[in-house]
Protein backbone atom coordinates (compact mmCIF):
# COMPACT_ATOMS: atom_id res chain seq x y z
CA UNK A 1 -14.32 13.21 8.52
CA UNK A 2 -15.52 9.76 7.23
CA UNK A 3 -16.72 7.49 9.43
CA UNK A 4 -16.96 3.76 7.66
CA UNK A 5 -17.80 0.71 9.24
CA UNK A 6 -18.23 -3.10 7.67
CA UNK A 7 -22.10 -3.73 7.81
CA UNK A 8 -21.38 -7.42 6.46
CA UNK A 9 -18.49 -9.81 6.51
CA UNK A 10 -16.51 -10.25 3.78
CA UNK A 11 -15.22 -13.48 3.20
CA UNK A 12 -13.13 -12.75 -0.30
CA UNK A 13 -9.39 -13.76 0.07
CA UNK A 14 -7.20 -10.64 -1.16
CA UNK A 15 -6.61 -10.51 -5.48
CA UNK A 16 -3.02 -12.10 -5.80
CA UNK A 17 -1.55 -11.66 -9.23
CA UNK A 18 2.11 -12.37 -9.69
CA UNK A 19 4.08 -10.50 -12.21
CA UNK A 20 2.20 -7.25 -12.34
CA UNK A 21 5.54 -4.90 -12.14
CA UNK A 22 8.16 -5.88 -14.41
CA UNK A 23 11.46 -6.47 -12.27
CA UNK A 24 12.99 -3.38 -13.86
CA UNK A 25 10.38 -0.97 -13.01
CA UNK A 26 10.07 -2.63 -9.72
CA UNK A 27 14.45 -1.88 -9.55
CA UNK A 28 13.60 1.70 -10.95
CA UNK A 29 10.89 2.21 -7.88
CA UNK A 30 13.67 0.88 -5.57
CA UNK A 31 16.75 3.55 -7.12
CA UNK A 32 14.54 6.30 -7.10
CA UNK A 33 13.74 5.57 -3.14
CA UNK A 34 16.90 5.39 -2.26
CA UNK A 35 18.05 8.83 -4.03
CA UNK A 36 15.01 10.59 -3.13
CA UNK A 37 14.44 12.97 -0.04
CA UNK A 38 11.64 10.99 2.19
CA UNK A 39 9.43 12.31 4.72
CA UNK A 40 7.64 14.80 2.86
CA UNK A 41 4.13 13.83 4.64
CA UNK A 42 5.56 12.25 7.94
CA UNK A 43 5.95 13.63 11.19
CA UNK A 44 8.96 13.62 13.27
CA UNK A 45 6.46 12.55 15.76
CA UNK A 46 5.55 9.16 13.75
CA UNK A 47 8.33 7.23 14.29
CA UNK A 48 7.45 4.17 12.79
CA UNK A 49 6.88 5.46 9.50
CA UNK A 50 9.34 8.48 9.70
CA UNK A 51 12.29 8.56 7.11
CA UNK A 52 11.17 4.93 5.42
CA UNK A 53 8.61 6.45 2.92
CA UNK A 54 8.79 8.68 -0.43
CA UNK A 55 5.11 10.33 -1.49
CA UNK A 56 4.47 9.50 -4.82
CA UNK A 57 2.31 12.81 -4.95
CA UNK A 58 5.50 15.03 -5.83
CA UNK A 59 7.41 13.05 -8.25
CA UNK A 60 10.74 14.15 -9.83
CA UNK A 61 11.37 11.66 -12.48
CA UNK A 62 9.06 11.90 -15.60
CA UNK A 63 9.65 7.54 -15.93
CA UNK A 64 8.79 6.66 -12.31
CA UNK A 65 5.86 9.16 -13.06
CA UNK A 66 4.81 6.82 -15.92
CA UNK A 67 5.09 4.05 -13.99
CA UNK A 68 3.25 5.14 -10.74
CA UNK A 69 0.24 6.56 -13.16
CA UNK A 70 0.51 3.82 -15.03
CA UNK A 71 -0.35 1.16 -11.83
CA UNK A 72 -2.68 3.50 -10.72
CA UNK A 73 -4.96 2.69 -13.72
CA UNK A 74 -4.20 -0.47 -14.08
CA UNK A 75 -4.33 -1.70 -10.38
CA UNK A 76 -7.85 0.07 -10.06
CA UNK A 77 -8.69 -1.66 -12.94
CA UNK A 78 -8.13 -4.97 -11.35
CA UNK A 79 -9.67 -4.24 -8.34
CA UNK A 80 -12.91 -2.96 -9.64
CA UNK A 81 -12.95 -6.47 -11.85
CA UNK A 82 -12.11 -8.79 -8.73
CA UNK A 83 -14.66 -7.15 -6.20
CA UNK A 84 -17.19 -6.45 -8.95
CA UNK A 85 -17.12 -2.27 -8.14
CA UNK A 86 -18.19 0.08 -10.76
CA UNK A 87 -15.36 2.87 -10.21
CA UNK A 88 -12.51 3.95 -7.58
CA UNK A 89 -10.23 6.41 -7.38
CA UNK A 90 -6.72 6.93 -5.97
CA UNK A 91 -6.35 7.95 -2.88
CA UNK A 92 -2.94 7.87 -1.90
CA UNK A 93 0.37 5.64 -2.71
CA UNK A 94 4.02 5.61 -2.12
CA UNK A 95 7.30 3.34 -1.65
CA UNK A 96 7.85 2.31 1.64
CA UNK A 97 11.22 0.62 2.90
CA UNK A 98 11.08 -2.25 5.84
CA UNK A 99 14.67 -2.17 7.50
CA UNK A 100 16.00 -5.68 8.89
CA UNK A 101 15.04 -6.77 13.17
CA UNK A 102 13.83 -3.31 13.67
CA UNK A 103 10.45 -3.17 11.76
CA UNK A 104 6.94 -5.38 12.06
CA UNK A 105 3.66 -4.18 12.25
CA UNK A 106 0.55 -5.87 14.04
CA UNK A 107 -2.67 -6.79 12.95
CA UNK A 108 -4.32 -3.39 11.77
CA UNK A 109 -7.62 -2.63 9.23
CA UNK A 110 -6.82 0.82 6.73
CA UNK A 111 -10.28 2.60 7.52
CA UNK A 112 -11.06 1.96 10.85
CA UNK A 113 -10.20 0.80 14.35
CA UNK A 114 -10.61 -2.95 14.63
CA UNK A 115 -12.10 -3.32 18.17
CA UNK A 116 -13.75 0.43 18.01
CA UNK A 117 -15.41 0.83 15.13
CA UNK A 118 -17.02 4.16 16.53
CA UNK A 119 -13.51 5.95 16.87
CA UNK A 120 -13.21 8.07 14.03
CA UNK A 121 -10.51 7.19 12.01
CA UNK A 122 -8.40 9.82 9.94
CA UNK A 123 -8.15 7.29 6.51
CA UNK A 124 -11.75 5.87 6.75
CA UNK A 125 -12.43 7.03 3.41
CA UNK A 126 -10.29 3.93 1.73
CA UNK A 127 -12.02 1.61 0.40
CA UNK A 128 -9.49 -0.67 -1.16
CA UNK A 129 -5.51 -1.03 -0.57
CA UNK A 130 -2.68 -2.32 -2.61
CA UNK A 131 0.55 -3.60 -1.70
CA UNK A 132 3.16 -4.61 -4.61
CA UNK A 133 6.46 -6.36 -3.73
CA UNK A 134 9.08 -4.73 -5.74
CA UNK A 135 12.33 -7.48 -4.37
CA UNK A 136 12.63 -10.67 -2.97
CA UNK A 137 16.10 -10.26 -1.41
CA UNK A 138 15.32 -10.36 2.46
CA UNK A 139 13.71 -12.79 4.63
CA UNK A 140 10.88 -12.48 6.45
CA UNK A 141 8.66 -9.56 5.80
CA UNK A 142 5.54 -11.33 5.65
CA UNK A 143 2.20 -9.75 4.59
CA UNK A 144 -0.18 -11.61 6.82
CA UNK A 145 -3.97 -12.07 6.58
CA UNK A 146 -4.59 -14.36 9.93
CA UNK A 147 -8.67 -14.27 9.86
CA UNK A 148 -7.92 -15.76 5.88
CA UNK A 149 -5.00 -17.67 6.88
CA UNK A 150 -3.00 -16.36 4.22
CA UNK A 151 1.00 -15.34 4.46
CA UNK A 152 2.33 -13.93 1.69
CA UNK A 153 6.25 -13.73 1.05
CA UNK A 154 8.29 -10.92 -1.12
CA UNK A 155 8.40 -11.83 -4.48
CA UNK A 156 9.51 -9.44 -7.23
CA UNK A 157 6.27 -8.17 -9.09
CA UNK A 158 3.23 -9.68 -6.94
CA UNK A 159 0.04 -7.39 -6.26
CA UNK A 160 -1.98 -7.98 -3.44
CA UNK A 161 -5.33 -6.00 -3.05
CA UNK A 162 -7.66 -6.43 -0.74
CA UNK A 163 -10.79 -4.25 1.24
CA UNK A 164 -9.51 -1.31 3.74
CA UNK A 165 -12.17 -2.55 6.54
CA UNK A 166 -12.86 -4.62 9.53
CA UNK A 167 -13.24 -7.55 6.99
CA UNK A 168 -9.39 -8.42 6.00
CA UNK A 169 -6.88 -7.49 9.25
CA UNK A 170 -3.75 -7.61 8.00
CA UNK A 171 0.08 -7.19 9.10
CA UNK A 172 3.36 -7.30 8.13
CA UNK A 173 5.69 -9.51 10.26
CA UNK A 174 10.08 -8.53 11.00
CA UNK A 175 12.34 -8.51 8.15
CA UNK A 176 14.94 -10.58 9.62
CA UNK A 177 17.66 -10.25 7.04
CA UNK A 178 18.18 -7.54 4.17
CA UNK A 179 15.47 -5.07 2.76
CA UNK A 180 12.01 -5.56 1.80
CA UNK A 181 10.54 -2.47 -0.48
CA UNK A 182 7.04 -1.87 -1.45
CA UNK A 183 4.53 0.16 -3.13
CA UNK A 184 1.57 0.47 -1.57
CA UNK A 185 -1.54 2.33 -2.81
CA UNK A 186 -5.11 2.94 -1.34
CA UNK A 187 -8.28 2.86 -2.93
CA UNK A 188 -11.23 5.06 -2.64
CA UNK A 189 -14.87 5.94 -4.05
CA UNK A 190 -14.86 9.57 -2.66
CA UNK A 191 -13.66 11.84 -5.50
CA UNK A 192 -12.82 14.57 -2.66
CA UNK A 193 -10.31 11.95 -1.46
CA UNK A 194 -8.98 11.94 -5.66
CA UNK A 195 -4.67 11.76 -5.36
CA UNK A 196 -2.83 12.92 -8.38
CA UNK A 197 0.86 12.88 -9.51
CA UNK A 198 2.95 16.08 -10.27
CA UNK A 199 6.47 16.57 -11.47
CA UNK A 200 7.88 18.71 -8.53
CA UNK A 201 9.11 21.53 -9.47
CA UNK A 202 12.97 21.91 -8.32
């Protein structure tokens, strides 16, 4: 396993760019969540995450396909141009739904522990993560960044990307009316960590 820890402080704020997802592929992400079995990498022991996500790694429509490949490249594209890297890879991405006063989560880093930087950490080989609001219908749901004292709200289409390490905590605050959906994606420059997209094979 991985171990990665910050050896500097990082100071960038996360890459914002609105309108990256047109709102009918975000709507298309959102339909094909809600029709799709979930779970597929989840434990019944997790049960924070546990029936709320859909892998994008087994993917039964040949358009969401396009569309997941399709910000894979270009989001990694982005990201290597904002934080001035030569090349990353995908590591891992799927939609994720955030249900209404049931749901927040606290201030966490992607690749390691934030107070115990020595624990090993089962994701530490991200480098980069991605979250992309696909709707704006529901209140609260905040994507917060307190050490940058940034709070970002849903709206349709924005990216945010931003390091995996001890150098941008982030959390996501309660939905306190209707449903927030996301894609989220994570970055890495292992090519043993390399995620890839199938049709799955009913």
């Amino acid at each position: 396993m991985i171990k990665q820890v910050d050896t500097h402080t990082r100071v960038d704020f996360p890459l914002e760019i609105e309108n990256f997802l047109s709102p009918e592929d975000c709507n298309l992400l959102i339909k094909y969540y809600k029709k799709s079995p979930s779970n597929e990498h989840i434990e019944k022991s997790d049960s924070f995450w546990y029936n709320r996500t859909v892998s994008c790694k087994y993917l039964t429509s040949k358009e969401v396909r396009r569309i997941v490949e399709s910000l894979h490249y270009r989001i990694i594209g982005e990201t290597c141009g904002y934080y001035n890297e030569k090349y990353l890879y995908p590591d891992f991405s799927n939609i994720v739904y955030w249900g209404s006063n049931t749901m927040e989560m606290g201030l966490h880093c992607d690749n390691t522990y934030m107070y115990d930087s020595e624990l090993e950490h089962r994701t530490a080989q991200r480098d980069y993560s991605a979250v992309l609001c696909l709707n704006e219908d529901y209140e609260g749901g905040y994507t917060i960044f307190p050490e940058h004292d940034k709070k970002y709200s849903g709206n349709t289409g924005r990216l945010i990307v931003f390091p995996s390490g001890r150098s941008h905590p982030h959390g996501v605050t309660k939905v306190t009316s209707g449903s927030r959906y996301i894609f989220s994606m994570w970055m890495t420059k292992d090519v043993n960590h390399l995620f890839y997209t199938n049709i799955k094979q009913l």
